[in-house]
N, C-alpha and C. Protein backbone atom coordinates (compact mmCIF):
# COMPACT_ATOMS: atom_id res chain seq x y z
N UNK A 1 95.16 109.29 141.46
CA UNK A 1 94.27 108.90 140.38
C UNK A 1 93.26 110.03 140.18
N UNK A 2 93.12 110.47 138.97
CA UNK A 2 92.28 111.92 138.70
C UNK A 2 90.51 111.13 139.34
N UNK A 3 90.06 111.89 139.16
CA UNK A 3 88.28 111.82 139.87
C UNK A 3 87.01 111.30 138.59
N UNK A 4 88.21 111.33 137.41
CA UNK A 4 87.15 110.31 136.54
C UNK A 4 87.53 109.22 136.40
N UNK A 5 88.74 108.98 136.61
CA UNK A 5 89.06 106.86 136.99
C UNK A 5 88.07 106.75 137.55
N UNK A 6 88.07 107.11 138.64
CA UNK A 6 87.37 106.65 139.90
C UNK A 6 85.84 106.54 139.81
N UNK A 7 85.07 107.61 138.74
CA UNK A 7 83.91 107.22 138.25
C UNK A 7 83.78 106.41 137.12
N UNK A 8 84.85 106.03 136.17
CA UNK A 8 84.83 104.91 135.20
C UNK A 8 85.42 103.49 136.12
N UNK A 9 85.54 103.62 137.18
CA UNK A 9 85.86 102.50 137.45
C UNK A 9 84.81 101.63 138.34
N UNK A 10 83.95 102.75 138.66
CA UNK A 10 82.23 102.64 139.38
C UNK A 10 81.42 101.65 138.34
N UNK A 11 81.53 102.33 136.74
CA UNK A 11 80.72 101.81 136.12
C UNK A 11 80.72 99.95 135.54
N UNK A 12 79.57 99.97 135.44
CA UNK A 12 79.02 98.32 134.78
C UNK A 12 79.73 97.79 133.84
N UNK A 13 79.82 96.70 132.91
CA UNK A 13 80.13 96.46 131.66
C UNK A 13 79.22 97.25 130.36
N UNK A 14 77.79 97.36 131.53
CA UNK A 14 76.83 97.67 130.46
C UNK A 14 76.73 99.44 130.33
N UNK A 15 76.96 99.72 131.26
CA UNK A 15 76.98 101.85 131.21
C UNK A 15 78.21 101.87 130.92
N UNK A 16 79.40 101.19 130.91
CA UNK A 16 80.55 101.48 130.29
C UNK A 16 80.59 101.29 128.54
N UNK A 17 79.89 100.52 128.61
CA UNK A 17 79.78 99.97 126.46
C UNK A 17 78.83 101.12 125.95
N UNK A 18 77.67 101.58 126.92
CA UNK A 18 76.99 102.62 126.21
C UNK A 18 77.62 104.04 126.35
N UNK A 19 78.55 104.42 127.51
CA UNK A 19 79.19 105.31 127.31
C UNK A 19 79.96 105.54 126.31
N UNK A 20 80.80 104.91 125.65
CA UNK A 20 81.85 104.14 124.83
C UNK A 20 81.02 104.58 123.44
N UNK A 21 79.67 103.61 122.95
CA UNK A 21 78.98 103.97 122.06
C UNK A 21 78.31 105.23 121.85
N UNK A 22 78.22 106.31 123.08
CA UNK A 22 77.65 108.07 123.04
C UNK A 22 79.15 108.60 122.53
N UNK A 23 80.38 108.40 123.02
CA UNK A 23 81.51 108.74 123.12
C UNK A 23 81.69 108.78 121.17
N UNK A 24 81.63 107.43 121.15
CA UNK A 24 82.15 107.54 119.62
C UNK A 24 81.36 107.95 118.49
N UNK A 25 80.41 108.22 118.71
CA UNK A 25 78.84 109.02 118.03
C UNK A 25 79.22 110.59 118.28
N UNK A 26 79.48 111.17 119.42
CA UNK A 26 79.88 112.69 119.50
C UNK A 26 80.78 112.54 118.73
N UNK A 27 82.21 111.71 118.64
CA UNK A 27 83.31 111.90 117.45
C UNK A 27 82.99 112.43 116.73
N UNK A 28 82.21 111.18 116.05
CA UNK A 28 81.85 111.16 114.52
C UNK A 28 81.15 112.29 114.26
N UNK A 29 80.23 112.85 114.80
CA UNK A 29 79.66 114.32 114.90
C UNK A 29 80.52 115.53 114.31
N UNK A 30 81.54 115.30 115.49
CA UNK A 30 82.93 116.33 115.51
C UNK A 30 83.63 116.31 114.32
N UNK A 31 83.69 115.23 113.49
CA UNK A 31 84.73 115.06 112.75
C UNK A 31 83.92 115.61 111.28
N UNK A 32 82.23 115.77 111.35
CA UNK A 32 82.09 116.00 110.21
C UNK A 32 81.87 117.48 109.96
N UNK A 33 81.98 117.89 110.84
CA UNK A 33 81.59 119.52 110.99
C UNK A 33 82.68 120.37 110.39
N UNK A 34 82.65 121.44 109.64
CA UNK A 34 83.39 122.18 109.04
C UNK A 34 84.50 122.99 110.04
N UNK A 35 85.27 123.02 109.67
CA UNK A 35 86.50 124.33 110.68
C UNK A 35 85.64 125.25 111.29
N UNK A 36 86.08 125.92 112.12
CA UNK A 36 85.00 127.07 113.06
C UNK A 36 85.72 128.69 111.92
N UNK A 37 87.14 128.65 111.40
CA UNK A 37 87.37 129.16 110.83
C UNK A 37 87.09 129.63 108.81
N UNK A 38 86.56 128.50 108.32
CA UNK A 38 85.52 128.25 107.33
C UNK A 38 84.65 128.32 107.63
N UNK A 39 83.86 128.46 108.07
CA UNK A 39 82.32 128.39 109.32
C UNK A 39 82.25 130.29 109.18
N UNK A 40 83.29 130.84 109.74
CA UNK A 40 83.50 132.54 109.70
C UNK A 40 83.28 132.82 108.65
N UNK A 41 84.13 132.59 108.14
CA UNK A 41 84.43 133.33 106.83
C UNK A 41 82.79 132.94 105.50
N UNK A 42 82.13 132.07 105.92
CA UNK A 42 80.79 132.27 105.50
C UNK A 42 80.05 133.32 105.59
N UNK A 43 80.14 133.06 106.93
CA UNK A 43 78.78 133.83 107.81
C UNK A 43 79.69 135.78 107.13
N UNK A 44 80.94 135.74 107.65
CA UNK A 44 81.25 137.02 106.95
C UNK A 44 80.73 137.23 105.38
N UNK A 45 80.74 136.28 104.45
CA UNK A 45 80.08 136.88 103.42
C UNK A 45 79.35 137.05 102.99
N UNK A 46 78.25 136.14 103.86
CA UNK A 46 76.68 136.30 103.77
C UNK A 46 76.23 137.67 104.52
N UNK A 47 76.79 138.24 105.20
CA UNK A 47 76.40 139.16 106.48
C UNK A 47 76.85 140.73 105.26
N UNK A 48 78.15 140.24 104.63
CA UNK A 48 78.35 141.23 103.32
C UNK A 48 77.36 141.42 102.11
N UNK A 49 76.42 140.12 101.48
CA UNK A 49 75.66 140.44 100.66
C UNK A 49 74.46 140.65 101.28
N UNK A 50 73.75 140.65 102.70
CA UNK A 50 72.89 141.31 103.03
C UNK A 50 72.70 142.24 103.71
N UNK A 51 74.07 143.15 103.23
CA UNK A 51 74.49 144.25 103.43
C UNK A 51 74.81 145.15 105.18
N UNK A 52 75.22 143.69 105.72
CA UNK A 52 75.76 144.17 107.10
C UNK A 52 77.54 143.94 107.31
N UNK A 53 77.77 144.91 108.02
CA UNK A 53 79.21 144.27 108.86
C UNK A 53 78.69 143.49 110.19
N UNK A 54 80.24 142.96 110.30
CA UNK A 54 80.21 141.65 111.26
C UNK A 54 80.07 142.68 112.66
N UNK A 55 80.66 143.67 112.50
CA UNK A 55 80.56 145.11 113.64
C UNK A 55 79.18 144.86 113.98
N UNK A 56 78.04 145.26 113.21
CA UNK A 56 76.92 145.62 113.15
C UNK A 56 75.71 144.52 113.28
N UNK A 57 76.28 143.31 113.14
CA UNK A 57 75.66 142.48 113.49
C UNK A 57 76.10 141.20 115.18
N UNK A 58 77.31 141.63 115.15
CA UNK A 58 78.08 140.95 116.61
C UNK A 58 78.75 141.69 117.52
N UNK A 59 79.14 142.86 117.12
CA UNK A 59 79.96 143.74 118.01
C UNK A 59 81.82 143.78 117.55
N UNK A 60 81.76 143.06 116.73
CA UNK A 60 83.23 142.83 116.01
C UNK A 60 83.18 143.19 115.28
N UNK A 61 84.88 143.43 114.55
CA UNK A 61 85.41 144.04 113.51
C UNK A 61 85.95 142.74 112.67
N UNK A 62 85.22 142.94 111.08
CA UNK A 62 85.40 141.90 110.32
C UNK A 62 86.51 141.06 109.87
N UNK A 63 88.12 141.84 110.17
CA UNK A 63 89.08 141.53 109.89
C UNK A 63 89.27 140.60 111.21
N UNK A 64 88.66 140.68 112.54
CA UNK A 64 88.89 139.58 113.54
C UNK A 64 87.95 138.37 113.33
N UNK A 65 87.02 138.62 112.81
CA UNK A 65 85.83 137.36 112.21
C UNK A 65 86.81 136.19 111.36
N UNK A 66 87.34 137.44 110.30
CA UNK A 66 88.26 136.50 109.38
C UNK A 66 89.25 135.69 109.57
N UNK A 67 90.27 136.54 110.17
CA UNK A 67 91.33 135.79 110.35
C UNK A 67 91.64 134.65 111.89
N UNK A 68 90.30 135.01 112.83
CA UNK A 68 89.93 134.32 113.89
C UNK A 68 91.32 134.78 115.29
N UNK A 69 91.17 134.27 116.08
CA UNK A 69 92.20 134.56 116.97
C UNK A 69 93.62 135.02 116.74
N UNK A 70 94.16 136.25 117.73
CA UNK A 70 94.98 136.75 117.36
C UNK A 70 96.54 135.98 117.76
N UNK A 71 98.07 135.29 116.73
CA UNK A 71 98.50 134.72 117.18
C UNK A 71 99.64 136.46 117.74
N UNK A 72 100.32 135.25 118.90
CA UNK A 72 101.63 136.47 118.67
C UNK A 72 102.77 136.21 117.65
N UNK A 73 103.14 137.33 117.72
CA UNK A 73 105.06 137.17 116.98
C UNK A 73 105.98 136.90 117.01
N UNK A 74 106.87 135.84 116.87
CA UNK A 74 107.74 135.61 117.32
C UNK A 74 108.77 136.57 116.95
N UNK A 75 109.87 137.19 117.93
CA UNK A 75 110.82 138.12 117.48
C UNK A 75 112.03 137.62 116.75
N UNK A 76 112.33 137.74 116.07
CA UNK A 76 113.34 137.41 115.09
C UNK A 76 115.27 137.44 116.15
N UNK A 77 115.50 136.22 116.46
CA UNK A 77 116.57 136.55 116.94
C UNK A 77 117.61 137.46 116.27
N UNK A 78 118.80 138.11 116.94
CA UNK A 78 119.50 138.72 116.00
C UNK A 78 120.49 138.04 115.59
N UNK A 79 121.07 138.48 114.44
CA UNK A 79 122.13 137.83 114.33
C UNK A 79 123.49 137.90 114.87
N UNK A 80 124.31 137.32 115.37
CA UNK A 80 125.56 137.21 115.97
C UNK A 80 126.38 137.39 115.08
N UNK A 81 127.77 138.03 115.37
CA UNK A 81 128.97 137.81 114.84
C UNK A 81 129.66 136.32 115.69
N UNK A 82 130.47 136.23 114.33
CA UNK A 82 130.97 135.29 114.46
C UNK A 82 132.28 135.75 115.34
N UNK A 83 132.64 135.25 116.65
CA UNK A 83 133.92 135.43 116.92
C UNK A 83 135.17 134.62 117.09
N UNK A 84 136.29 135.17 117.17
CA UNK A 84 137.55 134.37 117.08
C UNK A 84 137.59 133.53 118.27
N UNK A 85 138.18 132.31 118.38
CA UNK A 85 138.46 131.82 119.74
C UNK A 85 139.11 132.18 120.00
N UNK A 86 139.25 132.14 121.29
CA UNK A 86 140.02 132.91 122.38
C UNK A 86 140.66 131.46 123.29
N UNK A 87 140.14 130.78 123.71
CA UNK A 87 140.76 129.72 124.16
C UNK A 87 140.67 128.22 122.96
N UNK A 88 142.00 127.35 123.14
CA UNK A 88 142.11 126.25 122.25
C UNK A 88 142.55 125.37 123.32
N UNK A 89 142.03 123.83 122.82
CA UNK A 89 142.39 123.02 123.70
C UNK A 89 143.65 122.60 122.87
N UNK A 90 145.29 122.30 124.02
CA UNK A 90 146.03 122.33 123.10
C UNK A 90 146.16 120.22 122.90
N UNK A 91 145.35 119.52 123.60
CA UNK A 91 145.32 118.31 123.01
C UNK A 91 144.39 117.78 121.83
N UNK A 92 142.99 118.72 121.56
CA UNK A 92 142.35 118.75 120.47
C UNK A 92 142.46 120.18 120.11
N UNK A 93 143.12 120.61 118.83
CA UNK A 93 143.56 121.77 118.76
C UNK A 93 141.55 122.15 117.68
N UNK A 94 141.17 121.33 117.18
CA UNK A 94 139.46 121.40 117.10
C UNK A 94 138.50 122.13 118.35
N UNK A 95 138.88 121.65 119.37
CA UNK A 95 138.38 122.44 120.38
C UNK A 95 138.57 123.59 120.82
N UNK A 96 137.85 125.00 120.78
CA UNK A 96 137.84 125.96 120.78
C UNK A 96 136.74 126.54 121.46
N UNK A 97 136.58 127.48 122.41
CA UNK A 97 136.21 128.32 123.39
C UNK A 97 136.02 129.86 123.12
N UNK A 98 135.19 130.60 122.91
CA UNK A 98 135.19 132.04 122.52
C UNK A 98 135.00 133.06 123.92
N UNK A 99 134.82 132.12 125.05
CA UNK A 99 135.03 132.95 126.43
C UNK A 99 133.59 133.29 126.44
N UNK A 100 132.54 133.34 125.72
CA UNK A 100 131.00 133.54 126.37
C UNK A 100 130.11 132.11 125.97
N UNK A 101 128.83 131.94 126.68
CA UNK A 101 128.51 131.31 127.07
C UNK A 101 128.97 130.37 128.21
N UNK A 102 128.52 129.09 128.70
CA UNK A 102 129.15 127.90 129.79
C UNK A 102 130.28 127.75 129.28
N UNK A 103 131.42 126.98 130.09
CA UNK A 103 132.77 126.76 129.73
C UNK A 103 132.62 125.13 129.29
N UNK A 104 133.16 125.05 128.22
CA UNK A 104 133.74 123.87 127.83
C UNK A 104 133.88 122.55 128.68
N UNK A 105 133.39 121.58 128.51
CA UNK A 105 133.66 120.25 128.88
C UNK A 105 135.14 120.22 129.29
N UNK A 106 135.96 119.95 128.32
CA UNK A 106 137.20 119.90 128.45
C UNK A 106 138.00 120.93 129.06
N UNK A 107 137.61 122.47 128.99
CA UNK A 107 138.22 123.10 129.73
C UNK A 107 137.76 123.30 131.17
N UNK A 108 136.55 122.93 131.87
CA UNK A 108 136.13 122.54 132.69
C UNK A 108 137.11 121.67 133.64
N UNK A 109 136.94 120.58 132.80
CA UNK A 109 137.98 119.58 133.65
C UNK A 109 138.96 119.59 133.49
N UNK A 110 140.07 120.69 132.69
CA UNK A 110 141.34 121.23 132.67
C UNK A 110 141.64 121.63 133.88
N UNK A 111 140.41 122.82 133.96
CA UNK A 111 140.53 123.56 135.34
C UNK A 111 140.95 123.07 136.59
N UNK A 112 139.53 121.74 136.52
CA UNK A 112 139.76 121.48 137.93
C UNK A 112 140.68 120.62 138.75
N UNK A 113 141.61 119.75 137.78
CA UNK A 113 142.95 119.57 137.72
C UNK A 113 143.53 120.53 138.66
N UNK A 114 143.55 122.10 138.51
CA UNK A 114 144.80 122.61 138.89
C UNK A 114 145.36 123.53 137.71
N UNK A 115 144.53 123.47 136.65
CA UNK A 115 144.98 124.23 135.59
C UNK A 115 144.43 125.43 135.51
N UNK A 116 144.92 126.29 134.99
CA UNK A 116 144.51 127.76 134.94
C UNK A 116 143.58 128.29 133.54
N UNK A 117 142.23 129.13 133.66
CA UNK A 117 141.94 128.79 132.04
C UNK A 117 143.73 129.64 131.42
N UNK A 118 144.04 130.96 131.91
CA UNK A 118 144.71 131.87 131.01
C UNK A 118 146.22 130.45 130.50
N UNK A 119 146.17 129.19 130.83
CA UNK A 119 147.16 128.38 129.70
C UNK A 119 146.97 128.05 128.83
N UNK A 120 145.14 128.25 128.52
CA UNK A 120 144.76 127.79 127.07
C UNK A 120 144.61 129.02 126.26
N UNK A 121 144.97 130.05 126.33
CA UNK A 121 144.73 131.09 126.02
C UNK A 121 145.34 131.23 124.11
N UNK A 122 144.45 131.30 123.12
CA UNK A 122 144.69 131.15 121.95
C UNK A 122 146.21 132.30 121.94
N UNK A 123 147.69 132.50 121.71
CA UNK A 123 148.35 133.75 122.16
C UNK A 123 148.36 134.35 120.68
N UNK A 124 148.59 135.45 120.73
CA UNK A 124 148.57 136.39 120.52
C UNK A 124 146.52 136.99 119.69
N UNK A 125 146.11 136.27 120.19
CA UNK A 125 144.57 136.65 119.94
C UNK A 125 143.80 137.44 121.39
N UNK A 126 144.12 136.51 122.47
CA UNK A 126 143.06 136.87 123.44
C UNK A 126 143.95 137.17 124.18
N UNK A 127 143.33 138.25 125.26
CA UNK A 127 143.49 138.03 126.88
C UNK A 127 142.38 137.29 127.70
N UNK A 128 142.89 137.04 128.59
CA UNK A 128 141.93 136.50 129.67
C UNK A 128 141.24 137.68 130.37
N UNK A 129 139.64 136.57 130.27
CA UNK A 129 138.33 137.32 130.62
C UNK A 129 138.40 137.63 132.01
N UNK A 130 137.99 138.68 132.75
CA UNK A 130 138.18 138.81 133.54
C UNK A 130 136.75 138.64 134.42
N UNK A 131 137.55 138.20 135.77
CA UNK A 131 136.35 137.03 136.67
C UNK A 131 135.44 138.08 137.16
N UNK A 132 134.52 137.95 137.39
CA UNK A 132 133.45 139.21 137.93
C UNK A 132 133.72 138.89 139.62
N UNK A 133 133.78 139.87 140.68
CA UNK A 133 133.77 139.50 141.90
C UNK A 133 132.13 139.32 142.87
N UNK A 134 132.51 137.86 143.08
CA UNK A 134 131.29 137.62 143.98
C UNK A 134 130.94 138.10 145.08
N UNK A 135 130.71 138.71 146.00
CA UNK A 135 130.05 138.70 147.28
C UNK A 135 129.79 137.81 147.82
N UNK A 136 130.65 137.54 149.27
CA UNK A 136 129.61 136.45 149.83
C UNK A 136 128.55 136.56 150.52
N UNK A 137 128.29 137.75 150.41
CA UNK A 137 126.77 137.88 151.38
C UNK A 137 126.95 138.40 152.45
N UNK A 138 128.01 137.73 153.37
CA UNK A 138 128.74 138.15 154.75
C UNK A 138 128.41 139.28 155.00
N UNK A 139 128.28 139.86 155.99
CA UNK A 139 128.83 141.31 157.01
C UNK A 139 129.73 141.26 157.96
N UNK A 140 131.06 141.90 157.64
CA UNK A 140 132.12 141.61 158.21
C UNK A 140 131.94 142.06 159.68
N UNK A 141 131.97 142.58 160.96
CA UNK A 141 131.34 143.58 162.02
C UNK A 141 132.85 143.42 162.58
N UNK A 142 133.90 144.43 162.80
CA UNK A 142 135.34 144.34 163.79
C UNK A 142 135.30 145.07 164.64
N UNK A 143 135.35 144.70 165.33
CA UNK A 143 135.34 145.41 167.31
C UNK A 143 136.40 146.22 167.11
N UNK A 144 135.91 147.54 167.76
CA UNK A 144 137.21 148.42 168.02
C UNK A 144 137.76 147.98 168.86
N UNK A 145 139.19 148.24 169.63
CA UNK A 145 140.00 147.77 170.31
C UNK A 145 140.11 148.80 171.49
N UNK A 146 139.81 148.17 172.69
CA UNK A 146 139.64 149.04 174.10
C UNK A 146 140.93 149.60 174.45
């Protein structure tokens, strides 16, 4: 339980109703006050007709006054080619596999049957991808022989 339950749960009926009534008075406060970003862009043009920059009067540069915090960019993914499948399921011939990304639901549990992926192999389009070799980590150590 965070550490202000535990002090709202201290309080009265009566310091709880007046908390409640300060609580919803700051709202209402909050809610009538202008954007902090309209709020800037004032003070920037008043600070312009009495002939200061925002530099010269805060230590900032007016284009950060204006536009307020800096967001980032999102990078534009690239675009992909489209590629051919390479594997087809031959009971939903709809189901299709291009060999990158995770493997297929269905060819998944083809596999683990006992099936090989290179039987789904779209033919005369693909070869089979070839498996990268794992390491097991091991260190083999073989005794020379006395």
């Amino acid at each position: 339980m965070p550490a202000y339950d535990a002090e709202l749960s201290n309080l009265t009926y009566v310091e709880l109703a007046r908390l409640i009534r300060r609580a919803e008075k700051r709202k209402a406060e909050l809610l009538q006050r202008k954007p902090a970003s309209q709020v800037r862009a004032i003070i920037v043009i008043e600070a312009a007709q009495a002939g200061y920059t925002m530099e010269e009067l805060f230590g900032i540069a007016t284009a950060d006054a204006v536009a307020g915090p800096k967001r980032r960019r999102r990078r534009k993914a690239k675009a992909r080619t489209k590629l051919p499948a390479k594997y087809r399921n031959p009971e939903n011939p709809d189901e299709t596999w291009t060999g990158r990304g995770s493997m297929p639901r269905w060819l998944s549990a083809l596999t683990k049957r006992g099936r090989s992926r290179a039987d789904f192999l779209v033919p005369g389009v693909a070869k089979p991808t070839p498996t990268k070799h794992k390491p097991d980590g091991k260190r083999r150590v073989v005794k020379a022989a006395r």
